[in-house]
Structures are given as structure tokens and as C-alpha cells.
C-alpha atoms as a PDB file:
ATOM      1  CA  UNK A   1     255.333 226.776  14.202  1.00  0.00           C
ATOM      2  CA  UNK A   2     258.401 229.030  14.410  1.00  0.00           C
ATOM      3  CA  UNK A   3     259.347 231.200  11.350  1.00  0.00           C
ATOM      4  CA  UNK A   4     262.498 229.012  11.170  1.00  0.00           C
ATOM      5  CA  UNK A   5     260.708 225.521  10.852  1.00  0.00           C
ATOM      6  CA  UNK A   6     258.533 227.052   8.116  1.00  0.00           C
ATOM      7  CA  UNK A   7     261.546 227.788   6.294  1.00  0.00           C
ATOM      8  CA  UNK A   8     262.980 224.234   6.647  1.00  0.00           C
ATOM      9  CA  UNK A   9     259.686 222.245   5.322  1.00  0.00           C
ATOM     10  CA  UNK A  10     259.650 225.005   2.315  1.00  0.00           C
ATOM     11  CA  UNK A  11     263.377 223.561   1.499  1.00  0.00           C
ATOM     12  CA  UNK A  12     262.433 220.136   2.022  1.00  0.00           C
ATOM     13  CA  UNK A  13     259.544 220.517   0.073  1.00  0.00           C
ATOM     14  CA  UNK A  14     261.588 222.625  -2.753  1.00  0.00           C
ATOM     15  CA  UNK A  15     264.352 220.123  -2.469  1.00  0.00           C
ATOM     16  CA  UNK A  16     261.953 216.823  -3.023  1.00  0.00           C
ATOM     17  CA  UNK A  17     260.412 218.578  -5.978  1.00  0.00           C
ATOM     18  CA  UNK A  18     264.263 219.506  -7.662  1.00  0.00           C
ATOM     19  CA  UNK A  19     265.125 215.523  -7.348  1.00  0.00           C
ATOM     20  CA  UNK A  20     261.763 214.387  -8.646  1.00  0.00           C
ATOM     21  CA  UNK A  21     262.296 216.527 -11.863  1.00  0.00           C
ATOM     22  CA  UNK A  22     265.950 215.366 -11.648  1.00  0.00           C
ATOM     23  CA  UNK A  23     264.990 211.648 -12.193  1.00  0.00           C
ATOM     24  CA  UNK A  24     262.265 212.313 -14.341  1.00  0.00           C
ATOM     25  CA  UNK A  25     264.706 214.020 -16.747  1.00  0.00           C
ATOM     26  CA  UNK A  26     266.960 211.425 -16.860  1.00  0.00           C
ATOM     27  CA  UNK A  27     264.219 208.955 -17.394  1.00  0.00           C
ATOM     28  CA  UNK A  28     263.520 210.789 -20.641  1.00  0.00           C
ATOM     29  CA  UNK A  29     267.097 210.893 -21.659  1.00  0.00           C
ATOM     30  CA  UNK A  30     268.549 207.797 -20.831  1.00  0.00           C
ATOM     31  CA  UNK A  31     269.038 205.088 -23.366  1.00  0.00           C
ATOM     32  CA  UNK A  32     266.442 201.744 -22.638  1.00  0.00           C
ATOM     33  CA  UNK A  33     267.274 198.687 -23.004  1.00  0.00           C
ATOM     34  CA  UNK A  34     265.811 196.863 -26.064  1.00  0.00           C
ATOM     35  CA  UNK A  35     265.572 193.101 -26.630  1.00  0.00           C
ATOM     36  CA  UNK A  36     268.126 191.596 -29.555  1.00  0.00           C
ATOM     37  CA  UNK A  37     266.513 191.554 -32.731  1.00  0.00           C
ATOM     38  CA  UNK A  38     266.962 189.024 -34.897  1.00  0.00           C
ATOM     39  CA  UNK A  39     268.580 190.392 -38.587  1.00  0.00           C
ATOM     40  CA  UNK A  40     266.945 187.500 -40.995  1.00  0.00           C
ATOM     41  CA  UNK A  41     267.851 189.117 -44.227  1.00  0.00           C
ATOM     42  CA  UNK A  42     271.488 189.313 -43.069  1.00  0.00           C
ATOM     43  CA  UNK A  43     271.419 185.480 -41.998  1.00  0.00           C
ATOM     44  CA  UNK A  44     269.317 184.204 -45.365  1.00  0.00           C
ATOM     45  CA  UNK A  45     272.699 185.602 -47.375  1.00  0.00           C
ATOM     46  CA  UNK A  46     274.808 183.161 -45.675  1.00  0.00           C
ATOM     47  CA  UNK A  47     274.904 180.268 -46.923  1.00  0.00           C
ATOM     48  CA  UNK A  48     274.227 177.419 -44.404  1.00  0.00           C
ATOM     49  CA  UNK A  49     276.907 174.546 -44.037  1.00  0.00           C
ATOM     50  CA  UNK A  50     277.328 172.051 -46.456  1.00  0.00           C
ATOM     51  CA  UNK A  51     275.452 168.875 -44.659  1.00  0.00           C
ATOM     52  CA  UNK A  52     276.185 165.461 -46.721  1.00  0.00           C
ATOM     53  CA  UNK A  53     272.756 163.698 -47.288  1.00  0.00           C
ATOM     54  CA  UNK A  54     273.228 160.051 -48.229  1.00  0.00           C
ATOM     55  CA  UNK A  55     270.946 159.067 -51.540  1.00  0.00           C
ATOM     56  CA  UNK A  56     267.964 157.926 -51.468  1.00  0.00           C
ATOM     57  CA  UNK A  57     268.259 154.429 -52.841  1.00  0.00           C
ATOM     58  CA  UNK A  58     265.443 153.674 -55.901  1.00  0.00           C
ATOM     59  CA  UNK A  59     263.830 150.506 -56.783  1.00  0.00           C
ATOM     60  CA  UNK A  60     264.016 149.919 -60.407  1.00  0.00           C
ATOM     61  CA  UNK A  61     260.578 148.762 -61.743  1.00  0.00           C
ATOM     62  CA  UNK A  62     260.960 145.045 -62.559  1.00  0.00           C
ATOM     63  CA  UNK A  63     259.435 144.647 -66.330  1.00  0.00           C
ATOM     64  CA  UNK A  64     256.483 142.528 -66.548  1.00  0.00           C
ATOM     65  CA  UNK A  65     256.745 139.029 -68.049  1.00  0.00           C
ATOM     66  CA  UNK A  66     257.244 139.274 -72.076  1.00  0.00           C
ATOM     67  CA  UNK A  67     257.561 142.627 -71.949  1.00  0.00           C
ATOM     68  CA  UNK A  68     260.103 142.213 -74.664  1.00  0.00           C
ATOM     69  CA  UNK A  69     257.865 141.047 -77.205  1.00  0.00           C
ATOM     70  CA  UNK A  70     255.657 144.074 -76.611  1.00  0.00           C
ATOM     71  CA  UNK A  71     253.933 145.123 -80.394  1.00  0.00           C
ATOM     72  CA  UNK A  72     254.739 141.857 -82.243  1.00  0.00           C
ATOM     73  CA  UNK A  73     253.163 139.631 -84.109  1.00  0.00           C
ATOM     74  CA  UNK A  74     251.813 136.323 -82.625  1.00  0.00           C
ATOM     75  CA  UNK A  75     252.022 138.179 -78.918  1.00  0.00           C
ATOM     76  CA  UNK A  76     249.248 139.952 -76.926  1.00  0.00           C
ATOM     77  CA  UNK A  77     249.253 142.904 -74.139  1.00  0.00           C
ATOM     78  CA  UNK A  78     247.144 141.946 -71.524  1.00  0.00           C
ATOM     79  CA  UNK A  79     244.672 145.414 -71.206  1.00  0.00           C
ATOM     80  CA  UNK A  80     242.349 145.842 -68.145  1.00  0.00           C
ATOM     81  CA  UNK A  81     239.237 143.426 -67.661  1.00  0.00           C
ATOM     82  CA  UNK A  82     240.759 140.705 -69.482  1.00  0.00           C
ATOM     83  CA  UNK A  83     240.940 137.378 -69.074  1.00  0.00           C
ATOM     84  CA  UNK A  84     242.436 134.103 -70.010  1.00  0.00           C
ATOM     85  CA  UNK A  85     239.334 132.536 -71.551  1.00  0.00           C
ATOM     86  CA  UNK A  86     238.680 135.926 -73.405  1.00  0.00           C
ATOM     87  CA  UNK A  87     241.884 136.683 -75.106  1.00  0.00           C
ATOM     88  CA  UNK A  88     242.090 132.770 -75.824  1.00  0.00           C
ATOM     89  CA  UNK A  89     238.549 133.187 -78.016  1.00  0.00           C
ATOM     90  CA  UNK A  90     239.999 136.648 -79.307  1.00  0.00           C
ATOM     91  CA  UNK A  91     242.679 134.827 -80.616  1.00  0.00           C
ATOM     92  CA  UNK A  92     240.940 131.308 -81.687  1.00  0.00           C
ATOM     93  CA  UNK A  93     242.991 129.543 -78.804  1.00  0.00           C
ATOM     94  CA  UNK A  94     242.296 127.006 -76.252  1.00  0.00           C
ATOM     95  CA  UNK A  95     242.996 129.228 -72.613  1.00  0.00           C
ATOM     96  CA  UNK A  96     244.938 126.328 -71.325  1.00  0.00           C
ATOM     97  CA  UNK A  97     247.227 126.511 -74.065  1.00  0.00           C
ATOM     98  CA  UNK A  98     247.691 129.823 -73.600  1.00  0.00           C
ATOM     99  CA  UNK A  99     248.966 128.913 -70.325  1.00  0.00           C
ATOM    100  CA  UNK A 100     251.262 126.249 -71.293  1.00  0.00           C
ATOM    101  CA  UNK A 101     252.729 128.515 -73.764  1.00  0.00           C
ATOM    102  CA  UNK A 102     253.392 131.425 -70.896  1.00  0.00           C
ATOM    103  CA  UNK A 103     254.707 128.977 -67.984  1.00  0.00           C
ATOM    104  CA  UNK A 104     251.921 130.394 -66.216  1.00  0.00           C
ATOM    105  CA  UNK A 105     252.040 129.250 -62.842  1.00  0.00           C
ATOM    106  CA  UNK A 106     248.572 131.014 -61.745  1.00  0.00           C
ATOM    107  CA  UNK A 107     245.904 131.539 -64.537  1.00  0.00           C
ATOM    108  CA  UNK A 108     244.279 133.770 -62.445  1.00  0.00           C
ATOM    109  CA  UNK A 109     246.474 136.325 -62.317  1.00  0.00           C
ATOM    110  CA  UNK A 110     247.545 137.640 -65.085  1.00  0.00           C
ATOM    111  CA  UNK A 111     248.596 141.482 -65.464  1.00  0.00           C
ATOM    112  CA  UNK A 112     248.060 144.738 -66.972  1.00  0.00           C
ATOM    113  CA  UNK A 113     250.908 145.643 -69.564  1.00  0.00           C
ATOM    114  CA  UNK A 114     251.760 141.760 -69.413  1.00  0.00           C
ATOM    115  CA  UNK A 115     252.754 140.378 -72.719  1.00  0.00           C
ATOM    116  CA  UNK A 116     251.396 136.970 -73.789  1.00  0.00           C
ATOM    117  CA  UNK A 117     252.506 134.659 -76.542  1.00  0.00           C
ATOM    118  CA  UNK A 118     248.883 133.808 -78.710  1.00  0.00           C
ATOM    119  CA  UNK A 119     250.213 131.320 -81.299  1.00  0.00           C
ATOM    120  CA  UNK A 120     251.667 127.847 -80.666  1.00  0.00           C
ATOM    121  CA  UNK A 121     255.751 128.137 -79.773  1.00  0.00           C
ATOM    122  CA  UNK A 122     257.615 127.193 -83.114  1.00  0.00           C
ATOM    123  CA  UNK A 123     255.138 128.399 -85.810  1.00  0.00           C
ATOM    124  CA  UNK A 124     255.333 131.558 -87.896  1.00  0.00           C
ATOM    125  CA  UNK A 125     253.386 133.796 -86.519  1.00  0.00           C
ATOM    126  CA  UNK A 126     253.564 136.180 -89.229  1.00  0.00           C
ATOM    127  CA  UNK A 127     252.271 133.289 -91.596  1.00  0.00           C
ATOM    128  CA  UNK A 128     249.348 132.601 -89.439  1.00  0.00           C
ATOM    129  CA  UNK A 129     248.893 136.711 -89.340  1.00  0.00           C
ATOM    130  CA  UNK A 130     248.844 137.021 -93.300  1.00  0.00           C
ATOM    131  CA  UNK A 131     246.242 134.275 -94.141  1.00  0.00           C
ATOM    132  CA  UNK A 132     243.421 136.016 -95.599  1.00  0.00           C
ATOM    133  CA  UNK A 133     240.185 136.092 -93.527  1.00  0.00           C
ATOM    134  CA  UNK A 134     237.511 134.889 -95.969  1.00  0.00           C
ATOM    135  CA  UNK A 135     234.073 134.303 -95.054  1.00  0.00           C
ATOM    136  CA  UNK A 136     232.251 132.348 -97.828  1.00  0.00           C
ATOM    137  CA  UNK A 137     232.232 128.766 -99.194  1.00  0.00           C
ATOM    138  CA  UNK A 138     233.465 128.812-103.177  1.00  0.00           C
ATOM    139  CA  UNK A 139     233.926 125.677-104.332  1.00  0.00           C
ATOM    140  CA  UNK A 140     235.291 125.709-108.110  1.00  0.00           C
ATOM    141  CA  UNK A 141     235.753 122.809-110.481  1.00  0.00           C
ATOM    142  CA  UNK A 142     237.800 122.206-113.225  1.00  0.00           C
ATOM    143  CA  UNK A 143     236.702 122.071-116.428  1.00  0.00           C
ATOM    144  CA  UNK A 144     235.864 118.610-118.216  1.00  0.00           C
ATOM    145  CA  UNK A 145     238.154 118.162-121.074  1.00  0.00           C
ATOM    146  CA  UNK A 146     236.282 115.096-121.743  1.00  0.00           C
ATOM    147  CA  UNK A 147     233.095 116.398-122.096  1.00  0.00           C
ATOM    148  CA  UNK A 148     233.997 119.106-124.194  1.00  0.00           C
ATOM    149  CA  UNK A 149     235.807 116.999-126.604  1.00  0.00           C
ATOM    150  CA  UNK A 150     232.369 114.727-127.025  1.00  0.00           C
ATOM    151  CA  UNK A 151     230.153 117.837-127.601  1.00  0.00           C
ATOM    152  CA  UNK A 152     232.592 119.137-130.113  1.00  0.00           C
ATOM    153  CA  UNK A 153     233.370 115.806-132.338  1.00  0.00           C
ATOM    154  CA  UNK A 154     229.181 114.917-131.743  1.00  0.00           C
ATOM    155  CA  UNK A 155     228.358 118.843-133.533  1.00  0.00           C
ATOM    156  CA  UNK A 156     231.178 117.650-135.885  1.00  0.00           C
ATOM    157  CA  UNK A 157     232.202 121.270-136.163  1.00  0.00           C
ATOM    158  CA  UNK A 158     235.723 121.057-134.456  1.00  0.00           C
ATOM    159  CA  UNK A 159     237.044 124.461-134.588  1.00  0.00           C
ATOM    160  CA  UNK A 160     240.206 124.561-136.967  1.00  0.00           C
ATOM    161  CA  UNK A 161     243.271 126.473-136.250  1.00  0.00           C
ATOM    162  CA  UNK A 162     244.090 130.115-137.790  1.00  0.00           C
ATOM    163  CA  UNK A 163     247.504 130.305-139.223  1.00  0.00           C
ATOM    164  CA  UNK A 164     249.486 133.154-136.815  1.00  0.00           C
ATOM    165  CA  UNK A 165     246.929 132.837-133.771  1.00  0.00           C
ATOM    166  CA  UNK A 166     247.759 132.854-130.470  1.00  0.00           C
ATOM    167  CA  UNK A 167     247.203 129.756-128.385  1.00  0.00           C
ATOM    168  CA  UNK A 168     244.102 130.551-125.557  1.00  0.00           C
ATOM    169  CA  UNK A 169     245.717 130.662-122.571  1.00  0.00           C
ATOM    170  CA  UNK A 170     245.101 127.353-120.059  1.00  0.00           C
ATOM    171  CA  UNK A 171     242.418 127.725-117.956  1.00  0.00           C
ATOM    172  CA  UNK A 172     243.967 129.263-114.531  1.00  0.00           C
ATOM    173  CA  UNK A 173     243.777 126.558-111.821  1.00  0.00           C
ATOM    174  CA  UNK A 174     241.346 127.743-108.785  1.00  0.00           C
ATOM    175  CA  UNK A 175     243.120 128.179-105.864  1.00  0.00           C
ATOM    176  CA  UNK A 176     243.053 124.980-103.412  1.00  0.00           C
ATOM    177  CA  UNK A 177     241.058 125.718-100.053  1.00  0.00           C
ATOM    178  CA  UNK A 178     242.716 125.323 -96.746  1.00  0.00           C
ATOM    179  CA  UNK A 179     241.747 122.225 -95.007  1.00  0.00           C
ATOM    180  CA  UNK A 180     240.669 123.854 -92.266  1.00  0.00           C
ATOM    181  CA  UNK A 181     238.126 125.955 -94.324  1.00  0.00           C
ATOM    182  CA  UNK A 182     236.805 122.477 -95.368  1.00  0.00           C
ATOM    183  CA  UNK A 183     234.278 122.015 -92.582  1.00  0.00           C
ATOM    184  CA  UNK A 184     230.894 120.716 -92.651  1.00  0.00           C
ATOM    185  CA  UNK A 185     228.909 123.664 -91.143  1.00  0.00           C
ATOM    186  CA  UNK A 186     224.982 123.431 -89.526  1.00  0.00           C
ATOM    187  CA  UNK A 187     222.970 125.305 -87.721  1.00  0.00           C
ATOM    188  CA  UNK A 188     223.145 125.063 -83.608  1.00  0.00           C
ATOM    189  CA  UNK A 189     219.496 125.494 -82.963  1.00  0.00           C
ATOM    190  CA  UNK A 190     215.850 125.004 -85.082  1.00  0.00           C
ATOM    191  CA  UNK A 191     214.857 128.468 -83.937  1.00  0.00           C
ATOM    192  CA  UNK A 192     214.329 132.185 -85.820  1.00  0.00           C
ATOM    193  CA  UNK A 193     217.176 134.219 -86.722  1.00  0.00           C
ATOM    194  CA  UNK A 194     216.203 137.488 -84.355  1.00  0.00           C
ATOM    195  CA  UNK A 195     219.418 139.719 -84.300  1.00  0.00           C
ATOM    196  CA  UNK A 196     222.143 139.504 -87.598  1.00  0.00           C
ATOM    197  CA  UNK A 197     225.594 139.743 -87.184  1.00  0.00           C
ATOM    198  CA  UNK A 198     226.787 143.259 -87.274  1.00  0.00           C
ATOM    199  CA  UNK A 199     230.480 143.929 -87.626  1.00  0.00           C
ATOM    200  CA  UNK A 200     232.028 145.580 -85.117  1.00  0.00           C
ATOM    201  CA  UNK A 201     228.672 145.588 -83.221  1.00  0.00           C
ATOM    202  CA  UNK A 202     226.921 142.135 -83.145  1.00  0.00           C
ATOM    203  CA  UNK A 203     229.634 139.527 -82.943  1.00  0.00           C
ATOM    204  CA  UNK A 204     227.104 136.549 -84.064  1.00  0.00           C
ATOM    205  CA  UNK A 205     224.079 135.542 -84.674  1.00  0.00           C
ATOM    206  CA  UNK A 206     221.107 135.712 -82.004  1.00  0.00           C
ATOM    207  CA  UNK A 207     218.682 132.384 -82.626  1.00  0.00           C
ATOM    208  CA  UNK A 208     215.138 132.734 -80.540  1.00  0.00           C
ATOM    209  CA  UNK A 209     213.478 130.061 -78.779  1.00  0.00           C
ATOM    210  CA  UNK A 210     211.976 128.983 -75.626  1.00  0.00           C
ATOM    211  CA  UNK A 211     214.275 127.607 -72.325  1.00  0.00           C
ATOM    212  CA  UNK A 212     215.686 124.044 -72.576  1.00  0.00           C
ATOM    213  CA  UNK A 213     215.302 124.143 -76.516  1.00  0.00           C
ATOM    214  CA  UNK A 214     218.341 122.396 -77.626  1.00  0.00           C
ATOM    215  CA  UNK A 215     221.737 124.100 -78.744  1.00  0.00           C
ATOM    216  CA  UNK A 216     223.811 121.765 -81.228  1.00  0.00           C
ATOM    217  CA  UNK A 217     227.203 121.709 -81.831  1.00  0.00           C
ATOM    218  CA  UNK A 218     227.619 123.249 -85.660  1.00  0.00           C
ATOM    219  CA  UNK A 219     230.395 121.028 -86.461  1.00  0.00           C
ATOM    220  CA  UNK A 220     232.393 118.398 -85.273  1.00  0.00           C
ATOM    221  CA  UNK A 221     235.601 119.959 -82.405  1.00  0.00           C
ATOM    222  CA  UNK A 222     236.598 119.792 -79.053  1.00  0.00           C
ATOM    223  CA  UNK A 223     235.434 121.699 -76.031  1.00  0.00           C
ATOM    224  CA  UNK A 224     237.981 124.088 -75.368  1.00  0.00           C
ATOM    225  CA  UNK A 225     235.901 126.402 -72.863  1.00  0.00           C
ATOM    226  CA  UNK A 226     232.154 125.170 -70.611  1.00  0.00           C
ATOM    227  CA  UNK A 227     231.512 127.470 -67.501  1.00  0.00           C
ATOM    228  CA  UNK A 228     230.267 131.337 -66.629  1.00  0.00           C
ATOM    229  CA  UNK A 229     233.495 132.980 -66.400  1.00  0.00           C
ATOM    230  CA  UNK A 230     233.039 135.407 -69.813  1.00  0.00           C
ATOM    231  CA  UNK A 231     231.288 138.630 -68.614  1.00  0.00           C
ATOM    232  CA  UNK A 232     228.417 139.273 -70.905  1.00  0.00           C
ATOM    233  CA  UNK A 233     227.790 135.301 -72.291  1.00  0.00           C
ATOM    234  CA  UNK A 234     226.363 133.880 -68.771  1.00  0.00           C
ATOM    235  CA  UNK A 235     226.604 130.148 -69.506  1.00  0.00           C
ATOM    236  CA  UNK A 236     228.954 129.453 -72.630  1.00  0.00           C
ATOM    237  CA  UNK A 237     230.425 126.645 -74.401  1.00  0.00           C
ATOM    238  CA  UNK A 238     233.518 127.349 -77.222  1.00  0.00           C
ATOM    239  CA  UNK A 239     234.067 124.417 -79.451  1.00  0.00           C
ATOM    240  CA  UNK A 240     237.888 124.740 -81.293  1.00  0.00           C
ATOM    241  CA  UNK A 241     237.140 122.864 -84.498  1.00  0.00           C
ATOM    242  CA  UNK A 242     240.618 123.279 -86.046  1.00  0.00           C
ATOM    243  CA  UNK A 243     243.281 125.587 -85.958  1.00  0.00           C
ATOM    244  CA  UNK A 244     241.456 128.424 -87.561  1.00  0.00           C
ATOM    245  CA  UNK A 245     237.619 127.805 -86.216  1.00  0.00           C
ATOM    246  CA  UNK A 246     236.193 128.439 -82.918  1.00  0.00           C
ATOM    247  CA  UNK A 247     232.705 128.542 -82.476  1.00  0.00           C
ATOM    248  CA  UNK A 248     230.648 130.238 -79.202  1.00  0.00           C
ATOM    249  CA  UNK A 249     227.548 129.127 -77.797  1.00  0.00           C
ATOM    250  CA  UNK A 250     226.375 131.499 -74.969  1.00  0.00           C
ATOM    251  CA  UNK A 251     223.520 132.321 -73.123  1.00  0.00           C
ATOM    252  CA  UNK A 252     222.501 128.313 -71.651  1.00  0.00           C
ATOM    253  CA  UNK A 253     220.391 127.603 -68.663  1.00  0.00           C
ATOM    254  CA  UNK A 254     222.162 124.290 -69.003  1.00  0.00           C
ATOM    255  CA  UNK A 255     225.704 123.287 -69.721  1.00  0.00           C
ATOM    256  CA  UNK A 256     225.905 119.172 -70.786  1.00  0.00           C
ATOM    257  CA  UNK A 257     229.417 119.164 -71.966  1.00  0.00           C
ATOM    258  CA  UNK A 258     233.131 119.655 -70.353  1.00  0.00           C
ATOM    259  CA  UNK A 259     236.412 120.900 -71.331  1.00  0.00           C
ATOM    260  CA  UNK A 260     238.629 118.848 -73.230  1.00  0.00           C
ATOM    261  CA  UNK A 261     235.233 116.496 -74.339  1.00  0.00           C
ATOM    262  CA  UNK A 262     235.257 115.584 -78.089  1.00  0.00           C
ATOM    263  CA  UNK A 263     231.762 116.426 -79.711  1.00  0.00           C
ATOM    264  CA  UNK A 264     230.374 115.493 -83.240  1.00  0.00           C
ATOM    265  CA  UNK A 265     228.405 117.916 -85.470  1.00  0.00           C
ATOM    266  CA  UNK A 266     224.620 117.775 -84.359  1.00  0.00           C
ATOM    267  CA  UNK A 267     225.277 116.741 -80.974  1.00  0.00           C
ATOM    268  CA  UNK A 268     223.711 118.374 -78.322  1.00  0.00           C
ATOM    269  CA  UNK A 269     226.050 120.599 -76.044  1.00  0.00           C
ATOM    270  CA  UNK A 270     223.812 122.789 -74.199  1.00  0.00           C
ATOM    271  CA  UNK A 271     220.134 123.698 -73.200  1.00  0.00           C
ATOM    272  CA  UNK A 272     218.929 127.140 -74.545  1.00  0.00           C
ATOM    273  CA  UNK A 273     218.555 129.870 -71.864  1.00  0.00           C
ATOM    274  CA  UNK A 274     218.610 133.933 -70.627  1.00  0.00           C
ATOM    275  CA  UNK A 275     221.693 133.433 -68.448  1.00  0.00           C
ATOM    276  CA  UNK A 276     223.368 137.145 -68.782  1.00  0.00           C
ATOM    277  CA  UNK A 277     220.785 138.125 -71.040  1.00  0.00           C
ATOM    278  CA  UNK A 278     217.582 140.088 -71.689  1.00  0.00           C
ATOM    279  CA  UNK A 279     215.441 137.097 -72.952  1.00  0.00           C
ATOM    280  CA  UNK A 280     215.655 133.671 -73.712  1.00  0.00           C
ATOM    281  CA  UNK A 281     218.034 133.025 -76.788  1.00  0.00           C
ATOM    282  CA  UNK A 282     221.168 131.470 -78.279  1.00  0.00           C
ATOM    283  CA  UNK A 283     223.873 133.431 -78.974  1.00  0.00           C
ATOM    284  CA  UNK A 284     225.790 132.097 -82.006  1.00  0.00           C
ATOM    285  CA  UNK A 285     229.658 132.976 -82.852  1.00  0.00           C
ATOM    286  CA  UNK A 286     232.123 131.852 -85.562  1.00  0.00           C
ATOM    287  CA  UNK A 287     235.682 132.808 -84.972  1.00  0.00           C
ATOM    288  CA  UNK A 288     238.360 132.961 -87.772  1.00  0.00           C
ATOM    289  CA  UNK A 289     241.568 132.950 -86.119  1.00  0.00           C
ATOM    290  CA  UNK A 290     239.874 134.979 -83.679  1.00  0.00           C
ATOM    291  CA  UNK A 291     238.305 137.861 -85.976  1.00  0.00           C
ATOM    292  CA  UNK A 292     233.964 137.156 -85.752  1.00  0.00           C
ATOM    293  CA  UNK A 293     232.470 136.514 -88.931  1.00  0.00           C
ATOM    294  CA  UNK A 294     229.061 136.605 -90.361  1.00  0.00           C
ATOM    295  CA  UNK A 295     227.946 132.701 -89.358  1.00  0.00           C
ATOM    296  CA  UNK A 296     224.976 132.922 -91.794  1.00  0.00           C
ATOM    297  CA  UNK A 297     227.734 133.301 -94.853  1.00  0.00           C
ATOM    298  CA  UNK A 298     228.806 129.666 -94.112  1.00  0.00           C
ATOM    299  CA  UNK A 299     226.077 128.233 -92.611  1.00  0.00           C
ATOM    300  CA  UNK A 300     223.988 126.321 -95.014  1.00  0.00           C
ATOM    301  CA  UNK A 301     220.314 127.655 -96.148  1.00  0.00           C
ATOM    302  CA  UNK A 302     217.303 126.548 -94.437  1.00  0.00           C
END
């Protein structure tokens, strides 16, 4: 190689290396190109246009039936588990009058929150709500003015009048019983008493025996209730007596009268049993407009 071609591949060389650093340079220098960023803070202060939503249209809860006679006297709420036949006997009604009285068209369904009228259309129900609840049979007579008058003139000691004394006062006349308290009570089976009523605990009386003893209407009425639909009372019969008595008969392996049947006192209604139950026994009720009382305060003694 000539001197003169080395000195032309030492420029080319020297030349390549001046334009690499050249473009390297400006690599470093130049501005690069960055993707948009997105400013959110500057877009979530302005507000966004004013869209028109159309309203939402809604449905106004229709009000259960009697709803208006909510808390008043004479009327009942339905509450959850009940039934027909059990707020009839919590209120000393027939259930079929309690749907005669509603215009119920199903008595099946009744519901929650629904308001039901419990005493017979055009009576007082306050009336009916202030009779007092008495449980035991006081029968009162008045006194014999003829009698006395004989003992007196026969002791010949007839008391004489003191000048300035003031007249006893008349005997006060006892109260006259309702006519529906005047009922002719017995017992509804021959066997021993094994559980007493208990207020607020034992609703009746619980009578012992053995299956198919017999169970005996207490008193002369009208079956207002025969079947299995009461949770807790298996086979029952309710007898309405008047319009203050109901009485219960639960518990049957047999049932030998039906609804709407007339029965006398004595008669034989039902067929002792364990149906819903632990053992074999009666279980006895008396209802007072619907409150349980003790049934061995009017029941007569054995």
C-alpha cells in the first residue's frame, strides 16, 4: 500500500468516527417523543354535562285489608303463624264467622299486618271489651221478709223503734248474672285431674285416661271447630256455648262430631287420645270471650 492510500483509509476511518459521535450527540440532546398523558385531576374539576335522567317511577305499597282499624277495639292484627281457627278461639268466635264478617274470599290466606274485625258487625265492641271476666259461680238470694217477720212475732220480742234513729239501710240488691254465665257446667271425662290450669302457662285442664275413653261435651253448644288444623291440639273439637263460652277438647284419637252439629251436655263428642301429645290425655279449655280460665272454678265438685 502506497503512503497516499494509507492516508486516505486514516481519513475515512477519522471521518466515520467524527459522524458516529455526531449522531450520538444529537441522540442525547434531542427532545423524544412521549405519549399524551392523560391530566385526570384537571378533567375531575369540570363538571360533566348536565344529562336529564327520567324518574324512576315507585309503586306505592297497597295497605292491607282493614288496615284502618289497626289498634281498635273489637279488631285483630293478623301476626305470623296464625290462623283462622286460632284467632276465632282467641277471641270466643266461630272461624266461619270470622270470615263472613271480613268478605273473605279465601280463608286460607290471610296476611301478616292484616286487620280483622273479631266481634259481630253492629255490636259495641267496646261493651263486649268492658264486661268483667269473672271466673266463679255466686249465686246470692234475697232475703226472706217473710220468714223474718214469723221468727220475730213467734220470740214476741219485735224490736221497737228509737226516737231520732236512722232507718237501716235496704238490703243492697245482688247484682243479676248474665245469662250467658248461667250455664250448667260438667266434667268432659271420668278421669284424674293430672296437670292444673296455670295462667299464662297451662291454658286448661289436662284429664288422664287410657285411648278411646270417652270425652263429653261439658255443656250443651254447637260445634263451631272438629279437625287437626290447630298446631299443638292434634285432634280438637271447640263447642261455642253462647256468646261468651267456648270450650276446647284436644288431643282425640277419634273425632264423632262435625261443624255446625248441635250437641247436648253429656254427650259424647270425641274418643280420648295422644294425637300431638306426649301421652294419652284430654286436654280441657274454657274460654271467656276468648281469655282461658281456670275450668275447675266452674266445674262442679266430684
Amino acid at each position: 500500500m502506497t503512503k497516499d492510500n494509507k492516508y486516505m483509509v486514516s481519513e475515512s476511518k477519522w471521518l466515520g468516527a467524527l459522524m458516529l459521535a455526531a449522531v450520538l450527540t444529537a441522540g442525547c440532546t434531542s427532545t423524544p417523543n412521549r405519549a399524551p398523558v392523560e391530566d385526570r385531576g384537571a378533567a375531575a374539576k369540570t363538571p360533566p354535562a348536565a344529562v336529564p335522567v327520567a324518574p324512576v317511577p315507585v309503586e306505592t305499597a297497597k295497605p292491607l285489608p282493614g288496615a284502618e282499624n289497626g289498634g281498635k277495639v273489637g279488631y285483630y292484627t293478623v301476626k305470623p303463624g296464625d290462623t283462622l281457627i286460632r284467632i276465632g278461639l282467641e277471641n270466643g268466635q266461630n272461624w266461619k264467622d270470622l270470615v263472613k264478617w271480613n268478605a273473605l274470599e279465601n280463608p286460607n290466606i290471610i296476611e301478616v299486618g292484616q286487620v280483622l274485625r273479631v266481634v259481630p258487625p253492629g255490636t259495641d265492641p267496646n261493651a263486649a271489651a268492658s264486661k268483667p271476666v269473672t271466673t266463679a259461680r255466686v249465686e246470692t238470694r234475697p232475703l226472706d221478709t217473710k220468714a223474718a217477720a214469723a221468727a220475730s212475732a213467734a220470740s214476741g220480742a219485735a224490736p221497737a223503734p228509737t226516737a231520732g234513729a236512722t232507718p237501716p239501710a235496704p238490703a243492697p240488691v245482688p247484682a243479676a248474672r248474665e245469662a250467658d254465665d248461667d250455664i250448667n257446667w260438667a266434667w268432659p271425662a271420668t278421669g284424674p285431674v293430672i296437670a292444673n290450669f296455670d295462667e299464662g302457662k297451662v291454658k286448661g285442664l289436662a284429664i288422664g285416661g287410657k285411648a278411646g275413653d270417652p270425652v263429653l261435651a261439658a255443656a250443651d253448644g254447637r260445634v263451631v271447630y272438629a279437625g287437626s288444623g290447630l298446631r299443638g291440639y292434634g285432634n280438637l273439637v271447640i263447642l261455642k256455648h253462647n256468646n261468651t263460652y267456648l270450650t276446647a277438647y284436644a288431643h282425640n284419637q277419634t273425632l264423632l262430631v262435625k261443624e255446625d252439629q248441635t250437641v247436648r251436655r253429656g254427650q259424647k263428642i270425641a274418643e280420648m287420645g295422644s294425637t300431638d301429645a306426649d301421652a294419652v290425655k284430654l286436654h280441657f279449655e274454657i274460654r271467656k270471650q276468648g281469655k282461658p280460665i281456670d275450668p275447675a272454678k266452674l266445674l262442679p265438685p266430684r
